[in-house]
PDB file of N, CA and C in Angstrom:
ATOM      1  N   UNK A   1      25.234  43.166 -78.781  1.00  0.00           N
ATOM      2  CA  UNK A   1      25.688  44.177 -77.838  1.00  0.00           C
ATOM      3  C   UNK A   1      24.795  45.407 -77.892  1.00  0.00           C
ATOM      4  N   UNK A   2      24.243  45.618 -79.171  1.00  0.00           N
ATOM      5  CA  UNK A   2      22.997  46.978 -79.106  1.00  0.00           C
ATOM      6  C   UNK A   2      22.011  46.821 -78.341  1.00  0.00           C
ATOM      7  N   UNK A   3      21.436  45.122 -77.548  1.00  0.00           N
ATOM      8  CA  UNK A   3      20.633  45.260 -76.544  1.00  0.00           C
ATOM      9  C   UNK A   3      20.996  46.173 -75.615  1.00  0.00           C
ATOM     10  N   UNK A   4      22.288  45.537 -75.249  1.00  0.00           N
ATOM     11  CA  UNK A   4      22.667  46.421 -73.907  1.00  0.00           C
ATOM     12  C   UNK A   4      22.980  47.881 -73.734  1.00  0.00           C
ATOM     13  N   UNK A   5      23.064  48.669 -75.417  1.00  0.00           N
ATOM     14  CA  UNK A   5      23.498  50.039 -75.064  1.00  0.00           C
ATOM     15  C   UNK A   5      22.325  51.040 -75.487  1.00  0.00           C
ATOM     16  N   UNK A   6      21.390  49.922 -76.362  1.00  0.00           N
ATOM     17  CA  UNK A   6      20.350  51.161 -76.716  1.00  0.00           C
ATOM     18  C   UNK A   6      19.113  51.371 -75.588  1.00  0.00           C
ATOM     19  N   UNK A   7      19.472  50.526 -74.458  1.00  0.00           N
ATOM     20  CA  UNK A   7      17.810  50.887 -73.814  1.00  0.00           C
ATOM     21  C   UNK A   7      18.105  51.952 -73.018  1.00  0.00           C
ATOM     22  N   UNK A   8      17.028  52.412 -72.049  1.00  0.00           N
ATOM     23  CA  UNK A   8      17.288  53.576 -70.977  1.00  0.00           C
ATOM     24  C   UNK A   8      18.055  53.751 -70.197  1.00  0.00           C
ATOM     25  N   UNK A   9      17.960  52.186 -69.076  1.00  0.00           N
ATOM     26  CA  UNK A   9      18.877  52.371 -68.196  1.00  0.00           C
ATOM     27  C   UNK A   9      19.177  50.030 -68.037  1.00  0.00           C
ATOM     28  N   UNK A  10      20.220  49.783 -67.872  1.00  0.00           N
ATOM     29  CA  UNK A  10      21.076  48.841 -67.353  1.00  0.00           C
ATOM     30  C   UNK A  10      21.596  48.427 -66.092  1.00  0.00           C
ATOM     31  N   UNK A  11      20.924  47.327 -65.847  1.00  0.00           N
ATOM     32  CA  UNK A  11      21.992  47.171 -64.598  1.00  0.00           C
ATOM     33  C   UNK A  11      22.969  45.817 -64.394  1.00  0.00           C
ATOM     34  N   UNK A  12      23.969  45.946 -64.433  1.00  0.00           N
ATOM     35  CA  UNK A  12      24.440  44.202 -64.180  1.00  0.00           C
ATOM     36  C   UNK A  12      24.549  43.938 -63.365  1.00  0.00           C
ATOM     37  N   UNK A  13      23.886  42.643 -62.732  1.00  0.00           N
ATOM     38  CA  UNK A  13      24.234  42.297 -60.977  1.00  0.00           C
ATOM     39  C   UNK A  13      25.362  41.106 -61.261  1.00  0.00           C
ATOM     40  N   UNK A  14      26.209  41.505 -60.513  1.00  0.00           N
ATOM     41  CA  UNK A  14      26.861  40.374 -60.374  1.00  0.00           C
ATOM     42  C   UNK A  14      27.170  39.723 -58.977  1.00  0.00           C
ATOM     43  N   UNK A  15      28.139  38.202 -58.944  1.00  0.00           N
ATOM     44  CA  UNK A  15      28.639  37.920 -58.018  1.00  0.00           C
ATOM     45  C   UNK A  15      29.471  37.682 -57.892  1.00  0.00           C
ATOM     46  N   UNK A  16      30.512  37.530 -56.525  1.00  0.00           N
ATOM     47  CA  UNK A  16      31.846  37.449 -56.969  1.00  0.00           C
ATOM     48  C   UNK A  16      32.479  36.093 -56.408  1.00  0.00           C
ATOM     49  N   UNK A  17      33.355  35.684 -57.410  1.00  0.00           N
ATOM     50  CA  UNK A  17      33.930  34.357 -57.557  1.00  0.00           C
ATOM     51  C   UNK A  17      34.738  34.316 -56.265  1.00  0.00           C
ATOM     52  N   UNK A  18      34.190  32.882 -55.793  1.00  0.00           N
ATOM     53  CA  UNK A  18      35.394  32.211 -54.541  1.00  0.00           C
ATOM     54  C   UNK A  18      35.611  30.949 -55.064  1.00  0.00           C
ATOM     55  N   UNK A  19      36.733  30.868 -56.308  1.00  0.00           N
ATOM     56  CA  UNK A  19      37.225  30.037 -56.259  1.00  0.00           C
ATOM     57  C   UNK A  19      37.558  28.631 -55.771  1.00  0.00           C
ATOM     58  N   UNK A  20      38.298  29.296 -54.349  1.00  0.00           N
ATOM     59  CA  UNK A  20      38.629  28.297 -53.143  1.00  0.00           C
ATOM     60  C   UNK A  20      37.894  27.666 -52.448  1.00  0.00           C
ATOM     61  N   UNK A  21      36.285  28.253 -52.894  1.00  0.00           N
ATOM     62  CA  UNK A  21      35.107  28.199 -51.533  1.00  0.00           C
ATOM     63  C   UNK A  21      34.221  27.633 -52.286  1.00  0.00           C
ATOM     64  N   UNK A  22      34.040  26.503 -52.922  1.00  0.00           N
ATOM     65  CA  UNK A  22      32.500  25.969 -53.594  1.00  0.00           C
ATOM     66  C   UNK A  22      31.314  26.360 -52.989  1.00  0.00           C
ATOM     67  N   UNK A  23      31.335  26.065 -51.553  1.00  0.00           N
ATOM     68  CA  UNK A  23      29.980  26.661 -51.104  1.00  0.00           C
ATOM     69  C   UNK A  23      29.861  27.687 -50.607  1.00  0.00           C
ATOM     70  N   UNK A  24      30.770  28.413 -50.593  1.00  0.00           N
ATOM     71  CA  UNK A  24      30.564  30.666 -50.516  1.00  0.00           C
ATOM     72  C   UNK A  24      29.743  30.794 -52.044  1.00  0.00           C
ATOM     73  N   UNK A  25      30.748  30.175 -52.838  1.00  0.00           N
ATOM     74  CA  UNK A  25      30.418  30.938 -54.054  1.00  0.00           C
ATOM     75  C   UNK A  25      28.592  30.589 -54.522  1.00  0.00           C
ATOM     76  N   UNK A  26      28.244  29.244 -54.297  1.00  0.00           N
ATOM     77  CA  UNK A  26      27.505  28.921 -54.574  1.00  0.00           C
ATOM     78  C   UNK A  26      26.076  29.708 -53.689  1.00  0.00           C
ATOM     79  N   UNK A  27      26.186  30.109 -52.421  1.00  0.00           N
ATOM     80  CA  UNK A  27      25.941  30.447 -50.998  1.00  0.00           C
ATOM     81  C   UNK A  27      25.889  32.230 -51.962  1.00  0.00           C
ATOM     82  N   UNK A  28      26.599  32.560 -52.247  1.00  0.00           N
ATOM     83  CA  UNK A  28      26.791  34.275 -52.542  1.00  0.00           C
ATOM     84  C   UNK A  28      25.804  34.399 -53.820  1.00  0.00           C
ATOM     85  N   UNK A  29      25.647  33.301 -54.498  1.00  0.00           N
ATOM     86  CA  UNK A  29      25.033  33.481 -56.297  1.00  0.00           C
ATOM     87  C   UNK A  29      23.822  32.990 -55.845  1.00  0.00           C
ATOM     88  N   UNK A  30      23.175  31.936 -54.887  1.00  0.00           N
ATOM     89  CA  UNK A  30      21.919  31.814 -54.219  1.00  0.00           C
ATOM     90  C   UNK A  30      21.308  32.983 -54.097  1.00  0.00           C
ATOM     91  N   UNK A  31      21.702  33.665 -52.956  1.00  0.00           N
ATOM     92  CA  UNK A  31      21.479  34.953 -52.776  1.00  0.00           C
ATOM     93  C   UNK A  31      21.924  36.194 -53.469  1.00  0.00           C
ATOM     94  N   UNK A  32      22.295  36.442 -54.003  1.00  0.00           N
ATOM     95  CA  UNK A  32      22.326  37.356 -55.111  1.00  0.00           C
ATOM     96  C   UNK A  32      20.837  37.383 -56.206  1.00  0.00           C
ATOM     97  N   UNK A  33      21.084  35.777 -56.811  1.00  0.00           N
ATOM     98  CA  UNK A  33      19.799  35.875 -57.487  1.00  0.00           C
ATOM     99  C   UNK A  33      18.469  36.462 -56.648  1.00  0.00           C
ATOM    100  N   UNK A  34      18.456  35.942 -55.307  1.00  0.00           N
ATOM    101  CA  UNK A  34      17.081  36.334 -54.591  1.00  0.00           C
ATOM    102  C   UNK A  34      17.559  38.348 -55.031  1.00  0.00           C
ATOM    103  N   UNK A  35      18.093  38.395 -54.763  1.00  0.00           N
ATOM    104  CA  UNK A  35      18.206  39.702 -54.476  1.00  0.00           C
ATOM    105  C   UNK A  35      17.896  40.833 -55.591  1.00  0.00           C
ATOM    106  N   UNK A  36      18.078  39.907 -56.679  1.00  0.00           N
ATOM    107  CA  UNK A  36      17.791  40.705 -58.341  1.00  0.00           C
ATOM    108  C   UNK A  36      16.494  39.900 -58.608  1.00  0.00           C
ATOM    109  N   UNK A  37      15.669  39.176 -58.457  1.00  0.00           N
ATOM    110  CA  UNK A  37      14.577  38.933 -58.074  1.00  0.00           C
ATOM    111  C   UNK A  37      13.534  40.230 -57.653  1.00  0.00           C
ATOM    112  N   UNK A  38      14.049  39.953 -56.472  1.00  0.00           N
ATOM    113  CA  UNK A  38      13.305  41.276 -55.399  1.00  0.00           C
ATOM    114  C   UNK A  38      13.229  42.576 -56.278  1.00  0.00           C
ATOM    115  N   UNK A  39      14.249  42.919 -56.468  1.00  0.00           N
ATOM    116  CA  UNK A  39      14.652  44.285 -57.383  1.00  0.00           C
ATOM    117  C   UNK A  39      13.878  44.358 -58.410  1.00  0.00           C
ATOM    118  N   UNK A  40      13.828  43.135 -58.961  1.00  0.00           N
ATOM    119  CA  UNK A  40      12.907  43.193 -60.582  1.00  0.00           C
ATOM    120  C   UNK A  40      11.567  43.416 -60.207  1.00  0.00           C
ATOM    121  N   UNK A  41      10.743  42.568 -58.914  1.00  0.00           N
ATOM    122  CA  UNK A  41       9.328  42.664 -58.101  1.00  0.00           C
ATOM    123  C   UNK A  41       9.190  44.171 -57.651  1.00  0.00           C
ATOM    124  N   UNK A  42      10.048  45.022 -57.465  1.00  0.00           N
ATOM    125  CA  UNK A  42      10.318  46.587 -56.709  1.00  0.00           C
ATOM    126  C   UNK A  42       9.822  47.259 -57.996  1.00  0.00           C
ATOM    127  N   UNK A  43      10.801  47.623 -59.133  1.00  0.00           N
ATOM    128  CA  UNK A  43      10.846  47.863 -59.687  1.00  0.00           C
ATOM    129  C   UNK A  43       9.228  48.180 -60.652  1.00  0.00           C
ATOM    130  N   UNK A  44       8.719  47.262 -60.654  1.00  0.00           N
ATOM    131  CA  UNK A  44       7.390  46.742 -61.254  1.00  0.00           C
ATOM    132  C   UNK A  44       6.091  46.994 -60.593  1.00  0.00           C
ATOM    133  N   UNK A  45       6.328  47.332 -59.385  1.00  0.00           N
ATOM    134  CA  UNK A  45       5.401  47.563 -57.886  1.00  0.00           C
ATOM    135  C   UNK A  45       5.455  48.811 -57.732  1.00  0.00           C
ATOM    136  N   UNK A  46       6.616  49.703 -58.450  1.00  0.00           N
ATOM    137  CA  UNK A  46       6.811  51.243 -58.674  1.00  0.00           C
ATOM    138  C   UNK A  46       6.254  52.000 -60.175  1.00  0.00           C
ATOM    139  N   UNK A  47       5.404  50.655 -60.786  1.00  0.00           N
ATOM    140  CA  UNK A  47       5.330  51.369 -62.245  1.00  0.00           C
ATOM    141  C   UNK A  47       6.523  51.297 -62.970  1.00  0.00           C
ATOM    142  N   UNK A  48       7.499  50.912 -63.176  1.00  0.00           N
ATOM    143  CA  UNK A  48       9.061  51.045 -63.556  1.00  0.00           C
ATOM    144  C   UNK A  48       8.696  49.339 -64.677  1.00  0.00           C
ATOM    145  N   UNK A  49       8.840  49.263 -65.770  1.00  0.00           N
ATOM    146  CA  UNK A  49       9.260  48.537 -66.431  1.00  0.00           C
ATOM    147  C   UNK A  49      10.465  47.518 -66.363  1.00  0.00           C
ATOM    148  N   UNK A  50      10.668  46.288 -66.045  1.00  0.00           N
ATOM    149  CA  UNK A  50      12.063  45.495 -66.064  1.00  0.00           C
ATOM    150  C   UNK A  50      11.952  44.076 -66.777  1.00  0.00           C
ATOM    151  N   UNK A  51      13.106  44.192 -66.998  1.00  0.00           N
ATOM    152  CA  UNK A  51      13.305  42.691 -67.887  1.00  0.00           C
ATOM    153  C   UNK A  51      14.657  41.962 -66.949  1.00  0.00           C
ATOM    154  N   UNK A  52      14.241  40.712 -66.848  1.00  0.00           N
ATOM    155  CA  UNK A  52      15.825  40.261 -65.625  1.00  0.00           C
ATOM    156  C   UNK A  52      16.086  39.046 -67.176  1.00  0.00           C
ATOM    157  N   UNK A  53      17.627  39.689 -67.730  1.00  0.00           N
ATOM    158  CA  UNK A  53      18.089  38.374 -68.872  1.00  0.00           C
ATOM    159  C   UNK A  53      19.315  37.812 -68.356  1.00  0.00           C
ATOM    160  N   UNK A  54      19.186  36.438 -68.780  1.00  0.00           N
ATOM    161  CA  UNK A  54      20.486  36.046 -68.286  1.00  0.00           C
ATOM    162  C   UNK A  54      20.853  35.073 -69.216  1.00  0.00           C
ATOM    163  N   UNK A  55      20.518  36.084 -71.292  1.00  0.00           N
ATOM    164  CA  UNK A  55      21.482  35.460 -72.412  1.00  0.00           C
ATOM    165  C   UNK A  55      22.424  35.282 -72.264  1.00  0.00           C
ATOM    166  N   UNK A  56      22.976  34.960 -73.725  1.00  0.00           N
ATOM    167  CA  UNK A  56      24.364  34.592 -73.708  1.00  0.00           C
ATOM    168  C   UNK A  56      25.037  35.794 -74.005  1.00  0.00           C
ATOM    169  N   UNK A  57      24.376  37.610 -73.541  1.00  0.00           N
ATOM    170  CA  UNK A  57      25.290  38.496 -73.221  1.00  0.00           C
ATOM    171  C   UNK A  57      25.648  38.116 -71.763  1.00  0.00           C
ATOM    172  N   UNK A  58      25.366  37.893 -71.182  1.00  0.00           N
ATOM    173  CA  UNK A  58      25.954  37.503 -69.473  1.00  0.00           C
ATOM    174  C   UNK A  58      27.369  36.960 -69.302  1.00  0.00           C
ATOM    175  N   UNK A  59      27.421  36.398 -70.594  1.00  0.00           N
ATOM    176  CA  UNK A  59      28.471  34.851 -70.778  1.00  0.00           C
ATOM    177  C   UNK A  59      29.845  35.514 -72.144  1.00  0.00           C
ATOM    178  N   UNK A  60      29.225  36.547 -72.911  1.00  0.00           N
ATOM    179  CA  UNK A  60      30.019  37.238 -73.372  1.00  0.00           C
ATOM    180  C   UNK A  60      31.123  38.105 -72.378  1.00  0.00           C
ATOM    181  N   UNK A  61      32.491  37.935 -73.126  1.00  0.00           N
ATOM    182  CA  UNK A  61      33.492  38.834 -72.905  1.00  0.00           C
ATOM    183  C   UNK A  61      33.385  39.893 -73.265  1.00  0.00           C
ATOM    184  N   UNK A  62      32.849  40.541 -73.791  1.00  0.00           N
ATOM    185  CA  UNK A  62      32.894  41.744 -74.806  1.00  0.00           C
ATOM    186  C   UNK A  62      32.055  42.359 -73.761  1.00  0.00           C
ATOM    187  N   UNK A  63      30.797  41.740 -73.253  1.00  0.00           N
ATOM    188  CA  UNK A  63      29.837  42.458 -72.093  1.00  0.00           C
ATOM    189  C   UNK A  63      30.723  42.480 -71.379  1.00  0.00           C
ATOM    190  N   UNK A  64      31.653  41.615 -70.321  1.00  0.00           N
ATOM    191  CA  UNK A  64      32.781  42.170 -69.336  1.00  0.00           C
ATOM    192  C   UNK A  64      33.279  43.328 -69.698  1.00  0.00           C
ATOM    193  N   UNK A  65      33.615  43.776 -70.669  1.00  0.00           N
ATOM    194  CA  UNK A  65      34.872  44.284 -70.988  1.00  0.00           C
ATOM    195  C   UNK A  65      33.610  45.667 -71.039  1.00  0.00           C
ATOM    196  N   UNK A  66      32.571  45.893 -71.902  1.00  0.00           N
ATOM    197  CA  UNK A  66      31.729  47.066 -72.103  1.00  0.00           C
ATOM    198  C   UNK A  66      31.713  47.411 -70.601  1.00  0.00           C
ATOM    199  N   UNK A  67      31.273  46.956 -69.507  1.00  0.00           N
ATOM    200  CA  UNK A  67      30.950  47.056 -68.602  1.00  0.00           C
ATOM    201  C   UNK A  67      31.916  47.329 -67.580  1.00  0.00           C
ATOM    202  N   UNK A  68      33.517  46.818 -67.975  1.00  0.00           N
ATOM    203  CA  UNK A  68      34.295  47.121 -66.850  1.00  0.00           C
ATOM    204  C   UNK A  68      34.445  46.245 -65.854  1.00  0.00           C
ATOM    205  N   UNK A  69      33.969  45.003 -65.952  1.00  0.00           N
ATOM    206  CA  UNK A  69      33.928  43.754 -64.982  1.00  0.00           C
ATOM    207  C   UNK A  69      34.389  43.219 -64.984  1.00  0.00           C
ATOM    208  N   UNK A  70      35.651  42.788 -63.864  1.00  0.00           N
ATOM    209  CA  UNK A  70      36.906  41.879 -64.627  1.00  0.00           C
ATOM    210  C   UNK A  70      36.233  40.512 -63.935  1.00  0.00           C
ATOM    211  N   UNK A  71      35.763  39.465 -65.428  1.00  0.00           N
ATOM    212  CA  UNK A  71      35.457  38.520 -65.166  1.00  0.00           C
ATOM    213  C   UNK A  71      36.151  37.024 -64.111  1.00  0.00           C
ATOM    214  N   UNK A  72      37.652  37.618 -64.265  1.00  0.00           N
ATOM    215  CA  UNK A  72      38.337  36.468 -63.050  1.00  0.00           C
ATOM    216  C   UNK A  72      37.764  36.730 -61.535  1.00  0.00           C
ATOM    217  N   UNK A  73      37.086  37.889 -61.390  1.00  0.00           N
ATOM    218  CA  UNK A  73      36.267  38.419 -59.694  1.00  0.00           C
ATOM    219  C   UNK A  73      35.101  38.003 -59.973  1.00  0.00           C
ATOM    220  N   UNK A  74      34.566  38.300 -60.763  1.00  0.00           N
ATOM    221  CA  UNK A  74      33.071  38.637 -60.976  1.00  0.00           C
ATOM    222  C   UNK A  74      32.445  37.673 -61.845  1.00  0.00           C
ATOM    223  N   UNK A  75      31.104  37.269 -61.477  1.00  0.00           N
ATOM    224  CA  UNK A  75      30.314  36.741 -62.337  1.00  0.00           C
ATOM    225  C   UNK A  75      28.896  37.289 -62.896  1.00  0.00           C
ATOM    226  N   UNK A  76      28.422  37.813 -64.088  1.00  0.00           N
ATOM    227  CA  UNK A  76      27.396  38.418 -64.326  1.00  0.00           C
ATOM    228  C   UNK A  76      26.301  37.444 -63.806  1.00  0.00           C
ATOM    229  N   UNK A  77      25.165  37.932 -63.180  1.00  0.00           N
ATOM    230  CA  UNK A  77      24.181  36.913 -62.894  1.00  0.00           C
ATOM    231  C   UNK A  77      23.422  37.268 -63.592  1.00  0.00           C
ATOM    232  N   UNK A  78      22.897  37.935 -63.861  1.00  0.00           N
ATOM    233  CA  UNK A  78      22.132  38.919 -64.917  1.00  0.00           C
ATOM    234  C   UNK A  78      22.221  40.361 -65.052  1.00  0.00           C
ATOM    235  N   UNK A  79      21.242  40.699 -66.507  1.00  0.00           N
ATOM    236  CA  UNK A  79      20.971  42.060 -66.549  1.00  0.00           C
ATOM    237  C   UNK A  79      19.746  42.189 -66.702  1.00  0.00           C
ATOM    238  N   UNK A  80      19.719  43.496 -65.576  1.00  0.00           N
ATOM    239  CA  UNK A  80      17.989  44.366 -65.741  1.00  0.00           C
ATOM    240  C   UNK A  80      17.724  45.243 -66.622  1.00  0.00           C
ATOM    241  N   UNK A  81      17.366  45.165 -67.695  1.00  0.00           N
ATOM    242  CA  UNK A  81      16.636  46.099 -68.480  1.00  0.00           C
ATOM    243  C   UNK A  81      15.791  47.200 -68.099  1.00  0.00           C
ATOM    244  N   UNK A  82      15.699  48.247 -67.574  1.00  0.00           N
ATOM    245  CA  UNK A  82      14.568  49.072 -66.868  1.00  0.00           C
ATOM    246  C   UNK A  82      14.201  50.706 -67.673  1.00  0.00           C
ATOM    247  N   UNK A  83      12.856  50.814 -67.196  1.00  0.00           N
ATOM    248  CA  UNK A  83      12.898  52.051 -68.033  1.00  0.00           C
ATOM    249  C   UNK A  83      11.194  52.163 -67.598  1.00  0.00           C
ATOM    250  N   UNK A  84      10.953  53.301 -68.245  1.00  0.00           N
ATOM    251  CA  UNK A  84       9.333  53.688 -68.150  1.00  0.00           C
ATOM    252  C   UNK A  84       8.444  52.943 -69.164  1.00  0.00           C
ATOM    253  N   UNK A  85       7.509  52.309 -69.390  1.00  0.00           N
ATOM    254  CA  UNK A  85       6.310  51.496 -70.099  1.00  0.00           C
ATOM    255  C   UNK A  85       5.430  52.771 -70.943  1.00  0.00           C
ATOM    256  N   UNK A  86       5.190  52.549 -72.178  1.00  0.00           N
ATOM    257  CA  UNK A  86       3.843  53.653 -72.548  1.00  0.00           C
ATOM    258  C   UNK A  86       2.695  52.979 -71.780  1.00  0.00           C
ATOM    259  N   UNK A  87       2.710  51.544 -71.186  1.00  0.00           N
ATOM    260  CA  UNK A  87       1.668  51.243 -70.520  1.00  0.00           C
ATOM    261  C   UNK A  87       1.776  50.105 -69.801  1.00  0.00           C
ATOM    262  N   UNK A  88       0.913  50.232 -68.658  1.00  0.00           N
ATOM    263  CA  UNK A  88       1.128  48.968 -68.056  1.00  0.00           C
ATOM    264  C   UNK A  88      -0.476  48.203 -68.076  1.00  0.00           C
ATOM    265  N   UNK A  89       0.362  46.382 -67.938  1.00  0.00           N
ATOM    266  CA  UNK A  89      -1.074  45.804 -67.837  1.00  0.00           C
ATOM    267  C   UNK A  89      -2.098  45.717 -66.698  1.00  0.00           C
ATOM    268  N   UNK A  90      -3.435  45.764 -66.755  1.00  0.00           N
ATOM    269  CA  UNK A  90      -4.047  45.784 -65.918  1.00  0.00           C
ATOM    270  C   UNK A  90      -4.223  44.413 -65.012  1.00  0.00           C
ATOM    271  N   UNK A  91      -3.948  43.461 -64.335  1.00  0.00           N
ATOM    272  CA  UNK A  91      -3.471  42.263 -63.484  1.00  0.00           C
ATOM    273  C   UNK A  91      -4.828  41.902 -62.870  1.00  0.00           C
ATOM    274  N   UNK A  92      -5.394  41.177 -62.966  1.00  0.00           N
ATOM    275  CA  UNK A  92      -6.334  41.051 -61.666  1.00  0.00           C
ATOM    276  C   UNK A  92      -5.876  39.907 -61.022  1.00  0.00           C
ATOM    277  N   UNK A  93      -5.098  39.448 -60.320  1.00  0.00           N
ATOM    278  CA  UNK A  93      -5.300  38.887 -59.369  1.00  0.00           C
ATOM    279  C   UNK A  93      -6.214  37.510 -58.196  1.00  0.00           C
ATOM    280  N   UNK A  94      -6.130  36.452 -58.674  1.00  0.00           N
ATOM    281  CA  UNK A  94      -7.016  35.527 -57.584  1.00  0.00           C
ATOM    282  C   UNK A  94      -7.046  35.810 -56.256  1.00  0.00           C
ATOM    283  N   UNK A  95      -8.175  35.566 -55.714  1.00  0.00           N
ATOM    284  CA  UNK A  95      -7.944  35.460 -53.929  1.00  0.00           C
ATOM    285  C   UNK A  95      -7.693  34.654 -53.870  1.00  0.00           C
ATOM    286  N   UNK A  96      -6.391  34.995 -52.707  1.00  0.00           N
ATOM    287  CA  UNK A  96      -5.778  33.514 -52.344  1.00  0.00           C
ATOM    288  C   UNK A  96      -6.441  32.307 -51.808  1.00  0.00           C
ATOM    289  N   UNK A  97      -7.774  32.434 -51.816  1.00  0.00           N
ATOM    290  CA  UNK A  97      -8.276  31.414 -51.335  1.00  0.00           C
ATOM    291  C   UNK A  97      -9.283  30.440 -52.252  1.00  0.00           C
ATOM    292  N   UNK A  98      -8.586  31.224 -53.243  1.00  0.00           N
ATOM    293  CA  UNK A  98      -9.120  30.195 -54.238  1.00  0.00           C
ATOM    294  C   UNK A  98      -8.260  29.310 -55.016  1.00  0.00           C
ATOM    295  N   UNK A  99      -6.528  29.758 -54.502  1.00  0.00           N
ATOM    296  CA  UNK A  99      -5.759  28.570 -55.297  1.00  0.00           C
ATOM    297  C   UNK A  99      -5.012  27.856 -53.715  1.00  0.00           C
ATOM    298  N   UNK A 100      -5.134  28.514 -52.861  1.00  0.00           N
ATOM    299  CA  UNK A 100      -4.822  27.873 -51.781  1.00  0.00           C
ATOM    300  C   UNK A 100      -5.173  26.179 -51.317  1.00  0.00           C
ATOM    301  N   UNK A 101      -4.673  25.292 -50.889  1.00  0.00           N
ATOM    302  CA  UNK A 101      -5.667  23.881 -50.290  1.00  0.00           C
ATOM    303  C   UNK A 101      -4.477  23.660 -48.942  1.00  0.00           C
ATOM    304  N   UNK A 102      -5.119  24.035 -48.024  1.00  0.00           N
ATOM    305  CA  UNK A 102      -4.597  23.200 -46.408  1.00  0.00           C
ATOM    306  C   UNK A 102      -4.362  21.610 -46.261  1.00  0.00           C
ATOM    307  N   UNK A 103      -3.074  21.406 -45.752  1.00  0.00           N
ATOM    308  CA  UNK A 103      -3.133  19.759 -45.910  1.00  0.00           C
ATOM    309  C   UNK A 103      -3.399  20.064 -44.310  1.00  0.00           C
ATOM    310  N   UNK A 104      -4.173  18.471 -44.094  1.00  0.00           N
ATOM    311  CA  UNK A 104      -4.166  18.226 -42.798  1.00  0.00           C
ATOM    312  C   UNK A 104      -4.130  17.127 -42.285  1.00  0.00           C
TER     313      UNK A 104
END
């Protein structure tokens, strides 16, 4: 649980349970993940440091309960770790046209 309280900043994304609906729920946690995805790519594209985990704090009660998430609604999909870097790496990048191949 000291992962989750000693870093800068936290975020839990969650999604919320449809029970009744196999494919809402499944349909809502599809997209959700895209969506904490994106966030983690933002995040990183701003200089901003992130980590997307989805241990077995996700799956802990004790994380519901720190967090205030009443797990019978909600499902943790993950947590973002975020904060400022003393440094970031320098990336270079391929042109895409060198891992690219056209079928035809």
């Amino acid at each position: 649980i000291n992962k989750i309280i000693s870093i800068p900043m936290l975020i839990a994304v969650t999604s919320r349970k449809s029970p009744d609906d196999d494919f809402r729920q499944k349909e809502d946690y599809a997209a959700t993940v895209c969506a904490l995805h994106n966030m983690v790519l933002s995040f990183w594209n701003n200089s901003i440091a992130s980590q997307w985990s989805t241990g077995s704090l996700t799956r802990d009660l004790e994380t519901y309960d720190i967090l205030s998430i009443n797990n019978a609604k909600e499902e943790i999909i993950g947590l973002i770790k975020i904060g400022y870097p003393e440094s970031l790496p320098n990336i270079t990048k391929l042109p895409v046209d060198e891992f690219t191949r056209y079928l035809e």
